[in-house]
PDB file of N, CA and C in Angstrom:
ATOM      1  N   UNK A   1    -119.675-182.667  24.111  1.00  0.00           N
ATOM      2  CA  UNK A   1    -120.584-181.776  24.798  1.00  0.00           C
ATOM      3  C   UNK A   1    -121.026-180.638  23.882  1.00  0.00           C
ATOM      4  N   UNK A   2    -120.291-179.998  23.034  1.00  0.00           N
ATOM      5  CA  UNK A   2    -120.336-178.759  22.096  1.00  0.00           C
ATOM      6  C   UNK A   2    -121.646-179.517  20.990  1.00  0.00           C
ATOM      7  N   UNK A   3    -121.560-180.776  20.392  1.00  0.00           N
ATOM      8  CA  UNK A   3    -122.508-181.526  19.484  1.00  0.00           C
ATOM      9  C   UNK A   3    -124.053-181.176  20.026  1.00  0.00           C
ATOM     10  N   UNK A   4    -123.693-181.666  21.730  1.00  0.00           N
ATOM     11  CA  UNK A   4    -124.857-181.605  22.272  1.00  0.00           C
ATOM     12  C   UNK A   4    -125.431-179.904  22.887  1.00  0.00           C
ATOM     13  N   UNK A   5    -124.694-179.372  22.897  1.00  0.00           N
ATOM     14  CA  UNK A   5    -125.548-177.972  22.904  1.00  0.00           C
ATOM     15  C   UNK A   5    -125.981-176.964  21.753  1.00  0.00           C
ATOM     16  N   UNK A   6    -125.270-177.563  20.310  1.00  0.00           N
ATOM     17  CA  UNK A   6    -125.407-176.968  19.195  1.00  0.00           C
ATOM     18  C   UNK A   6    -126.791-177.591  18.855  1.00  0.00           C
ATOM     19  N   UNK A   7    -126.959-179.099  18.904  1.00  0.00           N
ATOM     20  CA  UNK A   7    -128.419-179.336  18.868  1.00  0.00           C
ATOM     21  C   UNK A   7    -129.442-178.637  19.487  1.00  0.00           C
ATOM     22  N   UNK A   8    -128.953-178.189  21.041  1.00  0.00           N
ATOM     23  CA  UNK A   8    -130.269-177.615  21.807  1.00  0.00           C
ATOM     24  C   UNK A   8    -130.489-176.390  21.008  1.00  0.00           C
ATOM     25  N   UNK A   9    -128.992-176.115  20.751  1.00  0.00           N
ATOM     26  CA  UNK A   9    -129.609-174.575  20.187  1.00  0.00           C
ATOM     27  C   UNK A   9    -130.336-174.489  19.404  1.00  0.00           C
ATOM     28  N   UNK A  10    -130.137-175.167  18.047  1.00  0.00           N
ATOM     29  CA  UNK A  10    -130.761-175.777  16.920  1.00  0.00           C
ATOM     30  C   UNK A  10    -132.330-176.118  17.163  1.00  0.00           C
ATOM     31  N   UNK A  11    -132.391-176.673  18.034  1.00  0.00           N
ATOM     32  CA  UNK A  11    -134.017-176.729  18.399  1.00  0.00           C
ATOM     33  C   UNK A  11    -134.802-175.816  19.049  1.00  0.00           C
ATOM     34  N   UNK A  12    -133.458-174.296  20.150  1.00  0.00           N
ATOM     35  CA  UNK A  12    -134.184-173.470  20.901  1.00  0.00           C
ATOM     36  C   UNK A  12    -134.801-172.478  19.321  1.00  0.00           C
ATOM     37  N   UNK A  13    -134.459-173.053  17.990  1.00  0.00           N
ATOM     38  CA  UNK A  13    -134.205-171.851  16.911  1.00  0.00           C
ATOM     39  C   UNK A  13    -133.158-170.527  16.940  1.00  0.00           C
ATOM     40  N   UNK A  14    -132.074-171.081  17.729  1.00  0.00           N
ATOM     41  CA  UNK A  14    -131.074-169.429  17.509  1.00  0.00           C
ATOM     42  C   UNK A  14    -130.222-169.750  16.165  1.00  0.00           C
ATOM     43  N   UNK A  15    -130.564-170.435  15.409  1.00  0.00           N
ATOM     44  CA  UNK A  15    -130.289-170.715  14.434  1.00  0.00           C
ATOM     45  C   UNK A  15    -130.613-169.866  13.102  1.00  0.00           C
ATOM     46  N   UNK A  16    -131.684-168.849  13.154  1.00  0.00           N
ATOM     47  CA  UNK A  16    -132.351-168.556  12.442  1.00  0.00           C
ATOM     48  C   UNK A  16    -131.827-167.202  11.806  1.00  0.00           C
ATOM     49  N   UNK A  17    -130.952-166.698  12.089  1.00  0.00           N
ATOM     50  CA  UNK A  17    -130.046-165.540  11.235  1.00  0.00           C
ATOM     51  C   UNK A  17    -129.491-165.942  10.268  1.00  0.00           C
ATOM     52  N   UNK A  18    -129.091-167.666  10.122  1.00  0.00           N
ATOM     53  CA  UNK A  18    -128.094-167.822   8.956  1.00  0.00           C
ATOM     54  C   UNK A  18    -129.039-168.533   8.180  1.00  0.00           C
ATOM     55  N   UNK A  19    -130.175-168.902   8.405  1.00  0.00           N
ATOM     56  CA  UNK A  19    -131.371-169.149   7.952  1.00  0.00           C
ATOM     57  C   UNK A  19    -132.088-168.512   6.896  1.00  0.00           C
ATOM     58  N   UNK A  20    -131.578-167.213   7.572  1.00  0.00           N
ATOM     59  CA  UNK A  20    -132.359-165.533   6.757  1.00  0.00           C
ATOM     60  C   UNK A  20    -131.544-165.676   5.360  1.00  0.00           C
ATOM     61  N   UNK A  21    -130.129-165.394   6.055  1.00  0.00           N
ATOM     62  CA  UNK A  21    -129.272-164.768   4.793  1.00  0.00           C
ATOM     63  C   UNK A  21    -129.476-166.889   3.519  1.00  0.00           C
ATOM     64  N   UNK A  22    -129.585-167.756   3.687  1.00  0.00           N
ATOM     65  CA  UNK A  22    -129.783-168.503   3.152  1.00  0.00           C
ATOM     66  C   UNK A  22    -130.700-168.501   2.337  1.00  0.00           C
ATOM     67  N   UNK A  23    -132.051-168.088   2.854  1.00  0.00           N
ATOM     68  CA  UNK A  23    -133.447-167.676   2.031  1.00  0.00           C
ATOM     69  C   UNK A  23    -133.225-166.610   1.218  1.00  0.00           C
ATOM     70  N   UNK A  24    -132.507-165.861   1.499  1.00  0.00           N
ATOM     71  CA  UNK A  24    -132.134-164.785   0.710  1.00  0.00           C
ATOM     72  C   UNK A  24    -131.563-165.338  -0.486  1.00  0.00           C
ATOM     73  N   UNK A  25    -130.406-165.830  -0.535  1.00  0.00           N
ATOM     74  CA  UNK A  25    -129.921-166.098  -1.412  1.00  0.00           C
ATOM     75  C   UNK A  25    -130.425-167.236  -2.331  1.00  0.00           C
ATOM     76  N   UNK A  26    -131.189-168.103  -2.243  1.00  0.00           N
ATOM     77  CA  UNK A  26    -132.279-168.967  -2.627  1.00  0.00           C
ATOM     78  C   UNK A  26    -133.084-167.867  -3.644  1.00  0.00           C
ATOM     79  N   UNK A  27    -133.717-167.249  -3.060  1.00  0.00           N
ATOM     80  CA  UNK A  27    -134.810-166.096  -2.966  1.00  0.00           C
ATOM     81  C   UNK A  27    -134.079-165.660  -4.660  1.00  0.00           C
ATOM     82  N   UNK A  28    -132.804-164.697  -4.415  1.00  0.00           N
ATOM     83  CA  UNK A  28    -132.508-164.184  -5.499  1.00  0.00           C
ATOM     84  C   UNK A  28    -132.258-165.158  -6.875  1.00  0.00           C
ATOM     85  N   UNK A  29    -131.789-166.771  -6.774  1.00  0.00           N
ATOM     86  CA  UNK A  29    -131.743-167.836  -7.539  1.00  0.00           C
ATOM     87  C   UNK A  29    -132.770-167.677  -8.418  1.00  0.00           C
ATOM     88  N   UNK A  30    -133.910-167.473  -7.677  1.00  0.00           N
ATOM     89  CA  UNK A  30    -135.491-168.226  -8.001  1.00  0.00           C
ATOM     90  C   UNK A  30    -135.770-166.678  -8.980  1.00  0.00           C
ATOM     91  N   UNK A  31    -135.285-165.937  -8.704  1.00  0.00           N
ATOM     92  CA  UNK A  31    -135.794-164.503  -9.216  1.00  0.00           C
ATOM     93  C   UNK A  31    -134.989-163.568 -10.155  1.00  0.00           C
ATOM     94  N   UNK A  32    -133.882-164.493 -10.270  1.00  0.00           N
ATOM     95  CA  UNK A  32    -133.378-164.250 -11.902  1.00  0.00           C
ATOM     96  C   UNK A  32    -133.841-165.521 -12.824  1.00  0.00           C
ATOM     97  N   UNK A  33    -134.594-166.216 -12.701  1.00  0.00           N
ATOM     98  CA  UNK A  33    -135.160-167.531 -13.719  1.00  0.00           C
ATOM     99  C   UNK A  33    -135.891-166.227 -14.472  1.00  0.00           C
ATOM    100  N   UNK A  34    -137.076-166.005 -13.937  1.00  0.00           N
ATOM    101  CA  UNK A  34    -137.425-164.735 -14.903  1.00  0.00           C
ATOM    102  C   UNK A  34    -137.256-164.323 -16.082  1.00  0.00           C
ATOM    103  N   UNK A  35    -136.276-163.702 -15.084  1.00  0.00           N
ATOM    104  CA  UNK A  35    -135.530-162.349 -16.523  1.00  0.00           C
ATOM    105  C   UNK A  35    -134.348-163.233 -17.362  1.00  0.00           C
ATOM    106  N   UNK A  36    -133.784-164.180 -16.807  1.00  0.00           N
ATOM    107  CA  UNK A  36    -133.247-165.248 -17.968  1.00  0.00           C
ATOM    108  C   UNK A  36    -133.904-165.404 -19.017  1.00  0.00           C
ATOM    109  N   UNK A  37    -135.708-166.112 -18.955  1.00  0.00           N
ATOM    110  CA  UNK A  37    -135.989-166.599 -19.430  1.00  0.00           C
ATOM    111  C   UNK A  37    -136.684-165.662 -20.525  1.00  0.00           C
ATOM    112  N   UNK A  38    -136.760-164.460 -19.841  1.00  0.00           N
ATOM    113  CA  UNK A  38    -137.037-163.467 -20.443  1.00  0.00           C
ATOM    114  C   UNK A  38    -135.928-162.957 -21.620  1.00  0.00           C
ATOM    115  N   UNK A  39    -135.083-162.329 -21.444  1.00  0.00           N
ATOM    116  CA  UNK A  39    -133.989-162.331 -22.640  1.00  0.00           C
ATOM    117  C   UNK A  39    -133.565-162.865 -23.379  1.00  0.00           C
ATOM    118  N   UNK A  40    -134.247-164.449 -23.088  1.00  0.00           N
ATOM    119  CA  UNK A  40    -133.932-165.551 -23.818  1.00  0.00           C
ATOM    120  C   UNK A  40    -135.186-165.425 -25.186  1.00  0.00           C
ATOM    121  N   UNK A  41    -136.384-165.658 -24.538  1.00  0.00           N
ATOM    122  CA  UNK A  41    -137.384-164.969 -25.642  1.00  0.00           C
ATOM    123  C   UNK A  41    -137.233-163.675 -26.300  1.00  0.00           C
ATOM    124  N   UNK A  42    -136.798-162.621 -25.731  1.00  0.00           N
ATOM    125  CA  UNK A  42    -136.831-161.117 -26.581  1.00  0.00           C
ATOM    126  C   UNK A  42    -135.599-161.821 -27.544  1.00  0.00           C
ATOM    127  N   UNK A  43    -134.459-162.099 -27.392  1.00  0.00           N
ATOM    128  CA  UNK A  43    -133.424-162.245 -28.164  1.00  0.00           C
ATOM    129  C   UNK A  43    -133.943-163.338 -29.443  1.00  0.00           C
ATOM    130  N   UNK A  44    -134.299-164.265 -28.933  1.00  0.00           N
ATOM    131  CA  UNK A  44    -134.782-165.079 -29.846  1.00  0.00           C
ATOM    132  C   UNK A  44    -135.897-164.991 -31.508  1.00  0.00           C
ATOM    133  N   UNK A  45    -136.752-164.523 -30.461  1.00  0.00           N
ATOM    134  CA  UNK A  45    -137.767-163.631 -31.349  1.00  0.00           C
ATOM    135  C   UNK A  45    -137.461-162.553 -31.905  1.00  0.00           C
ATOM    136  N   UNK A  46    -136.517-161.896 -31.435  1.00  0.00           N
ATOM    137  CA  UNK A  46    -136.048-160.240 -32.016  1.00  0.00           C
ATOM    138  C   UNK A  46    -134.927-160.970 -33.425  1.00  0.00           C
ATOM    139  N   UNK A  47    -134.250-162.031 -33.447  1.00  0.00           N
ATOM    140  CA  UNK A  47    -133.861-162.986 -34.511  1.00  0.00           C
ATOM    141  C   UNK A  47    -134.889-163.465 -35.277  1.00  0.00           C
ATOM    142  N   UNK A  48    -135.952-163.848 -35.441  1.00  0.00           N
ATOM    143  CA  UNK A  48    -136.809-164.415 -36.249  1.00  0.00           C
ATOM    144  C   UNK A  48    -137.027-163.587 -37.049  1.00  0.00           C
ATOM    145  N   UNK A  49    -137.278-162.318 -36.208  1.00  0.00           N
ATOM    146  CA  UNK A  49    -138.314-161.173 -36.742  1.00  0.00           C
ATOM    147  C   UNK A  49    -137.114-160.041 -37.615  1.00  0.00           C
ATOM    148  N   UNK A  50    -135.795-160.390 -37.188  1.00  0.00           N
ATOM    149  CA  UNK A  50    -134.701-159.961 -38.201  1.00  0.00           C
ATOM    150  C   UNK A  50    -134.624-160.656 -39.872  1.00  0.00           C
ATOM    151  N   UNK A  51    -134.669-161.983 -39.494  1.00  0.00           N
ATOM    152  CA  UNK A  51    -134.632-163.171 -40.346  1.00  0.00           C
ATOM    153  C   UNK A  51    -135.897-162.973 -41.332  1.00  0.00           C
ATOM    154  N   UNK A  52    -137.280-162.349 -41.034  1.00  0.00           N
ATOM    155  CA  UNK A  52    -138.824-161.942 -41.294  1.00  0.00           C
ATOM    156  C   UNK A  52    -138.137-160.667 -42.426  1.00  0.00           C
ATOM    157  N   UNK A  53    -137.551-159.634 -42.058  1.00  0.00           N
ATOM    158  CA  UNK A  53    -138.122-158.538 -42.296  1.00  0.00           C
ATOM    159  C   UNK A  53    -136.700-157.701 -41.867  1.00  0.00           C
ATOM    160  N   UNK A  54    -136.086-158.171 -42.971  1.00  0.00           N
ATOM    161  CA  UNK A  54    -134.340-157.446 -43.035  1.00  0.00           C
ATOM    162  C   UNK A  54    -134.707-155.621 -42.262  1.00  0.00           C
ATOM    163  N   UNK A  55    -135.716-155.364 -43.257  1.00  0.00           N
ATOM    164  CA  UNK A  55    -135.627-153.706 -42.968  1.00  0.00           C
ATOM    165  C   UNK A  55    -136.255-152.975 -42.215  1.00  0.00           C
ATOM    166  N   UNK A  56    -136.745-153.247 -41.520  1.00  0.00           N
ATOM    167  CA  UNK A  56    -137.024-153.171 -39.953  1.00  0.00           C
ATOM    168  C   UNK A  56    -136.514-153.526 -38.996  1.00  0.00           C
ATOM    169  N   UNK A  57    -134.919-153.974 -39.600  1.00  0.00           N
ATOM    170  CA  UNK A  57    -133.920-154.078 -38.584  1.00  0.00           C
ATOM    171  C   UNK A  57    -134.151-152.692 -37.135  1.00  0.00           C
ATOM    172  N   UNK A  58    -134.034-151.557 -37.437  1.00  0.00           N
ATOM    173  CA  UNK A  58    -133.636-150.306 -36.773  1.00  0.00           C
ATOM    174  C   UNK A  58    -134.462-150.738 -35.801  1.00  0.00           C
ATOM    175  N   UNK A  59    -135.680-150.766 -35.647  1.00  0.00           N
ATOM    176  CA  UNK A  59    -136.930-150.692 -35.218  1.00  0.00           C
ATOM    177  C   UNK A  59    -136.933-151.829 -34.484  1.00  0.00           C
ATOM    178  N   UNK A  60    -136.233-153.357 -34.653  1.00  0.00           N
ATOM    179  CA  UNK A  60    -136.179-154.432 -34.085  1.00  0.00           C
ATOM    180  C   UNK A  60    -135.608-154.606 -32.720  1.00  0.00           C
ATOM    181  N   UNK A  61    -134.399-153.986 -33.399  1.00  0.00           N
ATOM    182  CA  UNK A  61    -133.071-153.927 -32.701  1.00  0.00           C
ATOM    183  C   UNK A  61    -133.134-152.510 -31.240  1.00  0.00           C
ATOM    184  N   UNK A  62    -133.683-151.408 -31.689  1.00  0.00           N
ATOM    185  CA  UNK A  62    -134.842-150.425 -30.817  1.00  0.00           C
ATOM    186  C   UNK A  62    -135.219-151.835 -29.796  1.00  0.00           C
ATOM    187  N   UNK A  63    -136.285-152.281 -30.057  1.00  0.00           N
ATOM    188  CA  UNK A  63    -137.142-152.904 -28.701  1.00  0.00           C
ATOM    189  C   UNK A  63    -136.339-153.989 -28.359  1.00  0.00           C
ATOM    190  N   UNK A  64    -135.315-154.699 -28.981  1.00  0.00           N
ATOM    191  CA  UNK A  64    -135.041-155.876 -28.270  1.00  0.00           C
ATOM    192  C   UNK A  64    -133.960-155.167 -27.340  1.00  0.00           C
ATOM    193  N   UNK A  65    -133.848-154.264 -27.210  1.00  0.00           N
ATOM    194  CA  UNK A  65    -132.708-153.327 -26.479  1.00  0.00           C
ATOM    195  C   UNK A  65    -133.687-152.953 -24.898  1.00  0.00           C
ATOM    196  N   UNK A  66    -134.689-152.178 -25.621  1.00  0.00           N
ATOM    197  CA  UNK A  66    -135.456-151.695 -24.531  1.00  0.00           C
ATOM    198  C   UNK A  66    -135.749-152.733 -23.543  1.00  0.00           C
ATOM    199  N   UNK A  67    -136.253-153.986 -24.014  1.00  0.00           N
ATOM    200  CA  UNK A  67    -137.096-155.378 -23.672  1.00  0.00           C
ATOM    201  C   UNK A  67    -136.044-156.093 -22.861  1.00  0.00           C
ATOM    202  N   UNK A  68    -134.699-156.072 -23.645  1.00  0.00           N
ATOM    203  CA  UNK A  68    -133.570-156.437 -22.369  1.00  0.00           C
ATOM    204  C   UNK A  68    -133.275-155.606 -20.647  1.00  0.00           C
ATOM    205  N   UNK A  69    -133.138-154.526 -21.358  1.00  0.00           N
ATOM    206  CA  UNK A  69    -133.264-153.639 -20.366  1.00  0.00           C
ATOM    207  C   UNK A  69    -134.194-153.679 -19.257  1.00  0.00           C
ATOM    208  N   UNK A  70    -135.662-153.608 -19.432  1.00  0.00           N
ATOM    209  CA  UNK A  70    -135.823-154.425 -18.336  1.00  0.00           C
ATOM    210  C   UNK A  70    -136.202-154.995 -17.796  1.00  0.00           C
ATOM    211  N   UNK A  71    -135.706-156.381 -18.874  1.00  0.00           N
ATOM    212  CA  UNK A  71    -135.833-157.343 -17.922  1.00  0.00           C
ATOM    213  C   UNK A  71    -134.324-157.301 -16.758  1.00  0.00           C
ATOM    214  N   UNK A  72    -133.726-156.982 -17.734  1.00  0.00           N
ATOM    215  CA  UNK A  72    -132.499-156.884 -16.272  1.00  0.00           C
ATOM    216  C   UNK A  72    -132.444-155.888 -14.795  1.00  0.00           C
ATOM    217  N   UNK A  73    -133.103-155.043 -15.559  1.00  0.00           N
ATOM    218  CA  UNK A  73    -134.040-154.195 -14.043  1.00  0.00           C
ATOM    219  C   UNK A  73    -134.505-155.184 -13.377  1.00  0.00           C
ATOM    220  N   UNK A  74    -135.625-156.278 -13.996  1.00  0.00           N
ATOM    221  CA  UNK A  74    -136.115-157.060 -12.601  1.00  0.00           C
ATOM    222  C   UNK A  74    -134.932-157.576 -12.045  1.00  0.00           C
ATOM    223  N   UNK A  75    -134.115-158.415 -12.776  1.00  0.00           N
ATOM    224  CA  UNK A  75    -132.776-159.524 -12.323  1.00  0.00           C
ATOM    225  C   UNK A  75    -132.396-158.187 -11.071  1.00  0.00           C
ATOM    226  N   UNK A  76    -132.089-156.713 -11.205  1.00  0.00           N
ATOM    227  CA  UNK A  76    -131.454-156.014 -10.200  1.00  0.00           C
ATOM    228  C   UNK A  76    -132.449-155.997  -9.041  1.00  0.00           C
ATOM    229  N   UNK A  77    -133.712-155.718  -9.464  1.00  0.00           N
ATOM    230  CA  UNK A  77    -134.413-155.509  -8.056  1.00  0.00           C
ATOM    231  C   UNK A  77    -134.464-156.366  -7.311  1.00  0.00           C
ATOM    232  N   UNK A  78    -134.301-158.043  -7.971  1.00  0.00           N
ATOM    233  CA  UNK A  78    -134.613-159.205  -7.270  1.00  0.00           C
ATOM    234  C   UNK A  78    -133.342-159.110  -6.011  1.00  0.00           C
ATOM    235  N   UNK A  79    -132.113-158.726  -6.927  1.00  0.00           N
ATOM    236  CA  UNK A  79    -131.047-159.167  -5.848  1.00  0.00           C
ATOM    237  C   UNK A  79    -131.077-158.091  -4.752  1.00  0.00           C
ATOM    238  N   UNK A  80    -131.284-156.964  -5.232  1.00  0.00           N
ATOM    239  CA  UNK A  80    -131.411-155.927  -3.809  1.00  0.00           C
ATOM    240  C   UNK A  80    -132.706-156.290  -2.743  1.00  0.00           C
ATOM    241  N   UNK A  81    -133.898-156.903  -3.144  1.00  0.00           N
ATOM    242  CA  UNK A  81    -134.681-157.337  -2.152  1.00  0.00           C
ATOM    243  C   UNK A  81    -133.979-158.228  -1.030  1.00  0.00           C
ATOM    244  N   UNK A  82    -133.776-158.550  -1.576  1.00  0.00           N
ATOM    245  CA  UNK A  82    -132.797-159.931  -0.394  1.00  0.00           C
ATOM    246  C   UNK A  82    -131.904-159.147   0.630  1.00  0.00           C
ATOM    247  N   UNK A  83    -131.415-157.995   0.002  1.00  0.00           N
ATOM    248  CA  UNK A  83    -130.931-156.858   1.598  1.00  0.00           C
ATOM    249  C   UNK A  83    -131.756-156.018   1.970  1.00  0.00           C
ATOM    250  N   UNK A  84    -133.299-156.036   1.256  1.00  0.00           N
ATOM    251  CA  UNK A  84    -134.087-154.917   1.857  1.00  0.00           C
ATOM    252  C   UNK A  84    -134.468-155.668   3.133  1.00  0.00           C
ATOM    253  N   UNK A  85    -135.559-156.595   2.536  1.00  0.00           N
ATOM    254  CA  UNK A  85    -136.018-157.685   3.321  1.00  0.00           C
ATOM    255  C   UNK A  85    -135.071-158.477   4.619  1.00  0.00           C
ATOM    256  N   UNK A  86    -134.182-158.084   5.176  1.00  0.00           N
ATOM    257  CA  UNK A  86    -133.576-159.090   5.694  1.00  0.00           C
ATOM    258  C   UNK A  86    -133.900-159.017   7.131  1.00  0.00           C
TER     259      UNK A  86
END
């Protein structure tokens, strides 16, 4: 009997709170790809351009700092949306 009223419920939609916090967490998955992919290029390139041009290290190493930074600001805002939004 419990099978059969969890379905009704399921179809009345009172289902839809654990729904939320699910999208949420989806939500934040999808929204650190980003800034992954992002640090993945600054780091990468901030190596080439070491490998380029020894003495302009200071100056390299300066922006690939800044450029991490934020991108990891987005990675933070992404995950706090998911409790703004809820």
């Amino acid at each position: 009997m419990s099978a059969a009223l969890e379905l009704v419920n399921l179809a009345a939609g009172s289902a839809k709170t654990n729904v939320v916090g699910n999208i949420a967490s989806v939500g934040y998955g999808l929204a650190a790809i980003g800034p992954g992919v992002g640090v993945g290029i600054i780091f990468g390139n901030g190596t080439q351009a070491l490998a380029r041009q020894p003495e302009a290290a200071g100056l390299i190493r300066t922006n690939q700092i800044m450029g991490f930074a934020f991108c990891e600001a987005l990675a933070l805002i992404g995950i706090v949306m998911g409790f703004v939004y809820k």
